[in-house]
Protein backbone atom coordinates (compact mmCIF):
# COMPACT_ATOMS: atom_id res chain seq x y z
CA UNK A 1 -170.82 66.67 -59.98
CA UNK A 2 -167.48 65.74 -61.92
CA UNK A 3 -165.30 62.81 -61.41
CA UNK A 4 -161.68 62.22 -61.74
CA UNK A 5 -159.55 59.76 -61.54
CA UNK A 6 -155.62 60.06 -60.45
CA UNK A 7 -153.05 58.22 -62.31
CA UNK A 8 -149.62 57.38 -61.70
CA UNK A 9 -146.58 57.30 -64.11
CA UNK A 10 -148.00 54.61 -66.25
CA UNK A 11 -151.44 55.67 -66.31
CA UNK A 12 -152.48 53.57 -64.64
CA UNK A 13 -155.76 54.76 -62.11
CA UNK A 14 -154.73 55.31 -58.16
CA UNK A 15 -158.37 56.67 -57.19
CA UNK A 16 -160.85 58.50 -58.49
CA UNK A 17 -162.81 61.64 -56.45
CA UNK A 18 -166.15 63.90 -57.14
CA UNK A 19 -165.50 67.78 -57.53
CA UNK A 20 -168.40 69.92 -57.57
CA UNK A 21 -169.71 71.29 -60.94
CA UNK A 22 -168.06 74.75 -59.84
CA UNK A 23 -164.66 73.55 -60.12
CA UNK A 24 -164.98 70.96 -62.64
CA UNK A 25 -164.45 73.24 -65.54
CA UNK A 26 -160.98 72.89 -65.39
CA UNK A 27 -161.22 70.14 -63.14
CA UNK A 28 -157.69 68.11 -63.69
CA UNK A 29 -155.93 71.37 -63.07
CA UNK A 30 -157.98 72.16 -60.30
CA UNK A 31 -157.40 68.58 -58.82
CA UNK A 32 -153.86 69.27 -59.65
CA UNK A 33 -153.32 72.46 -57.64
CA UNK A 34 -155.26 71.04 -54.47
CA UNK A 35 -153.97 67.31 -54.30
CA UNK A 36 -151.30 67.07 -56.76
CA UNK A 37 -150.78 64.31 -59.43
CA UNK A 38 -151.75 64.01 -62.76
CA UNK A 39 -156.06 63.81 -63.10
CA UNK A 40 -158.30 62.70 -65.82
CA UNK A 41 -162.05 63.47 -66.13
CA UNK A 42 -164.21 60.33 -66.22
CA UNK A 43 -168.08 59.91 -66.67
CA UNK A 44 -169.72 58.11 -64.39
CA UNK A 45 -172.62 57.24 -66.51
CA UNK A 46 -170.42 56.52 -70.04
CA UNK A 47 -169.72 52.13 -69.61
CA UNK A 48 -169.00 50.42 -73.08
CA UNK A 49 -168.55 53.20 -75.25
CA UNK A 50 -172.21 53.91 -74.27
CA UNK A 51 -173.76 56.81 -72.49
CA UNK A 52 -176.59 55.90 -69.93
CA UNK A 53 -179.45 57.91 -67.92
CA UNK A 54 -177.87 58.71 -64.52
CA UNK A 55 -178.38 55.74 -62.27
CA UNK A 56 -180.30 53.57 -64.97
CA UNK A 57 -179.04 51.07 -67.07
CA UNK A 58 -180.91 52.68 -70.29
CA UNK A 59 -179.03 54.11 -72.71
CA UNK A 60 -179.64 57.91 -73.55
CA UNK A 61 -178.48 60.43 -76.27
CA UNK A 62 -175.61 61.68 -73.76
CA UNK A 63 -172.14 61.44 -75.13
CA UNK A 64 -169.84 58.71 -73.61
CA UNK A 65 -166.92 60.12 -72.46
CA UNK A 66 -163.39 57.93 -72.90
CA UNK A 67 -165.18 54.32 -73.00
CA UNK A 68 -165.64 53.38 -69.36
CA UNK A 69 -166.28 54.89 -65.94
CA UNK A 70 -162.77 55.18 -64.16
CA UNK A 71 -161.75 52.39 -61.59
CA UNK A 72 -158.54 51.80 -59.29
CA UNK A 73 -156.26 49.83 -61.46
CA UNK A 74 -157.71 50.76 -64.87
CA UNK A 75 -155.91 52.09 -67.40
CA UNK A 76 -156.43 55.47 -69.45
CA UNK A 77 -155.23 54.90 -72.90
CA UNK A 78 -153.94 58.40 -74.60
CA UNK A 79 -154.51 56.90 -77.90
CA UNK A 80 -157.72 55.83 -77.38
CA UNK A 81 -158.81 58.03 -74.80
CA UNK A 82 -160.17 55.98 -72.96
CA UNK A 83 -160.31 53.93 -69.39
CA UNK A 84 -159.57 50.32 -69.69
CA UNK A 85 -159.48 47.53 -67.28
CA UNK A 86 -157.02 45.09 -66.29
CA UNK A 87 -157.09 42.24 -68.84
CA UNK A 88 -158.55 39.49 -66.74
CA UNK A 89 -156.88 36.58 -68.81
CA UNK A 90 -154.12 36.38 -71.21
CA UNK A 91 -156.21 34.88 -73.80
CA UNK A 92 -158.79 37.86 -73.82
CA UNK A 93 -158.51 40.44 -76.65
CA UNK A 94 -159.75 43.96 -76.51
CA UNK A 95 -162.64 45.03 -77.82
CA UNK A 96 -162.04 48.25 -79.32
CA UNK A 97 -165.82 49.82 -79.40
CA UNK A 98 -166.37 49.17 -75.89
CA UNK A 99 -162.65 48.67 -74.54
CA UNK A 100 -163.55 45.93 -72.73
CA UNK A 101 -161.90 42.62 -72.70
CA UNK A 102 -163.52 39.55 -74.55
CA UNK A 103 -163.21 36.09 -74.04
CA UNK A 104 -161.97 33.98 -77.08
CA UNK A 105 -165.18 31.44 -76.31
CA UNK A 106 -168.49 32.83 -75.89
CA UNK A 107 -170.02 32.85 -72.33
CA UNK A 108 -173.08 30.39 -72.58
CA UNK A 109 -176.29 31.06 -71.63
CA UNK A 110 -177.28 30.09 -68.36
CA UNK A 111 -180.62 28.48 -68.09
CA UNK A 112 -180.06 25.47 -65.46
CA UNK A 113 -178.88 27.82 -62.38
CA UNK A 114 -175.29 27.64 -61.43
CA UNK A 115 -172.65 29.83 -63.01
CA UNK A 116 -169.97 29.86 -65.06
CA UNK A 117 -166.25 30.43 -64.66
CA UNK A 118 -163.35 31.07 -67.06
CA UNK A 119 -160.87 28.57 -66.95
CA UNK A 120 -158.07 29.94 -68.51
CA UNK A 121 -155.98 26.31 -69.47
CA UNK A 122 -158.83 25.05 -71.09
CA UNK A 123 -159.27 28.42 -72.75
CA UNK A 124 -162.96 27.76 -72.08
CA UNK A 125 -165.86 28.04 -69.88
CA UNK A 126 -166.47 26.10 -67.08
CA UNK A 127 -170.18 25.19 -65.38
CA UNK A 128 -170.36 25.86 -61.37
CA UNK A 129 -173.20 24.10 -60.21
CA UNK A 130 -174.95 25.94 -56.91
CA UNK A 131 -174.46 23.17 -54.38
């Protein structure tokens, strides 16, 4: 199976759908003809700039394929062909091997249960004990 997501004017992803392996060989015009809109190919198991066994989290030798797995509201970046999230905080930069956003601070490590959130005015993390 083949995914592929839809995107509108600004490329920005609408939805992404499974074709079969039969018509994925020209799968974005074959999206095209039966749904309309404009369709990029996505790989489901590419997340990072890294390709992984199907339904593992352990890398393989596949090939990613444009940086991330396709979501509704991502972006797919011509230049860097690639699918990018929504930046989650102004202060977040892009990480250009993975095209995923980084926070300027570090998340810590978590050892003392909890969580942490970002807070963005403090440009920093913030500790969320469990109650």
């Amino acid at each position: 199976m083949a995914h592929f997501a839809e995107l509108d004017e600004n490329n920005i992803v609408l939805r992404v759908i499974v074709v079969s392996d039969d018509d994925a060989v020209d799968g974005e015009v074959f999206c095209n003809n039966l749904i309309g809109g404009r369709w990029e190919q996505t790989s489901y198991n590419t997340r990072g700039g890294v390709h992984y066994a199907p339904n593992t989290q352990t890398p393989d030798d596949g090939e990613p394929f444009r940086k991330n797995y396709a979501g509704i509201g991502y972006t797919f970046d011509e230049g860097r062909d690639a699918f990018i999230p929504a930046k989650p905080y102004p202060s977040w930069t892009l990480d250009e091997n993975t095209c995923y956003w980084d926070p300027p601070v570090p998340k810590p490590p978590n050892n003392s249960g909890g969580y942490y959130e970002w807070d963005e005015p403090t440009v920093n993390w913030v500790y969320i004990p469990y109650p």
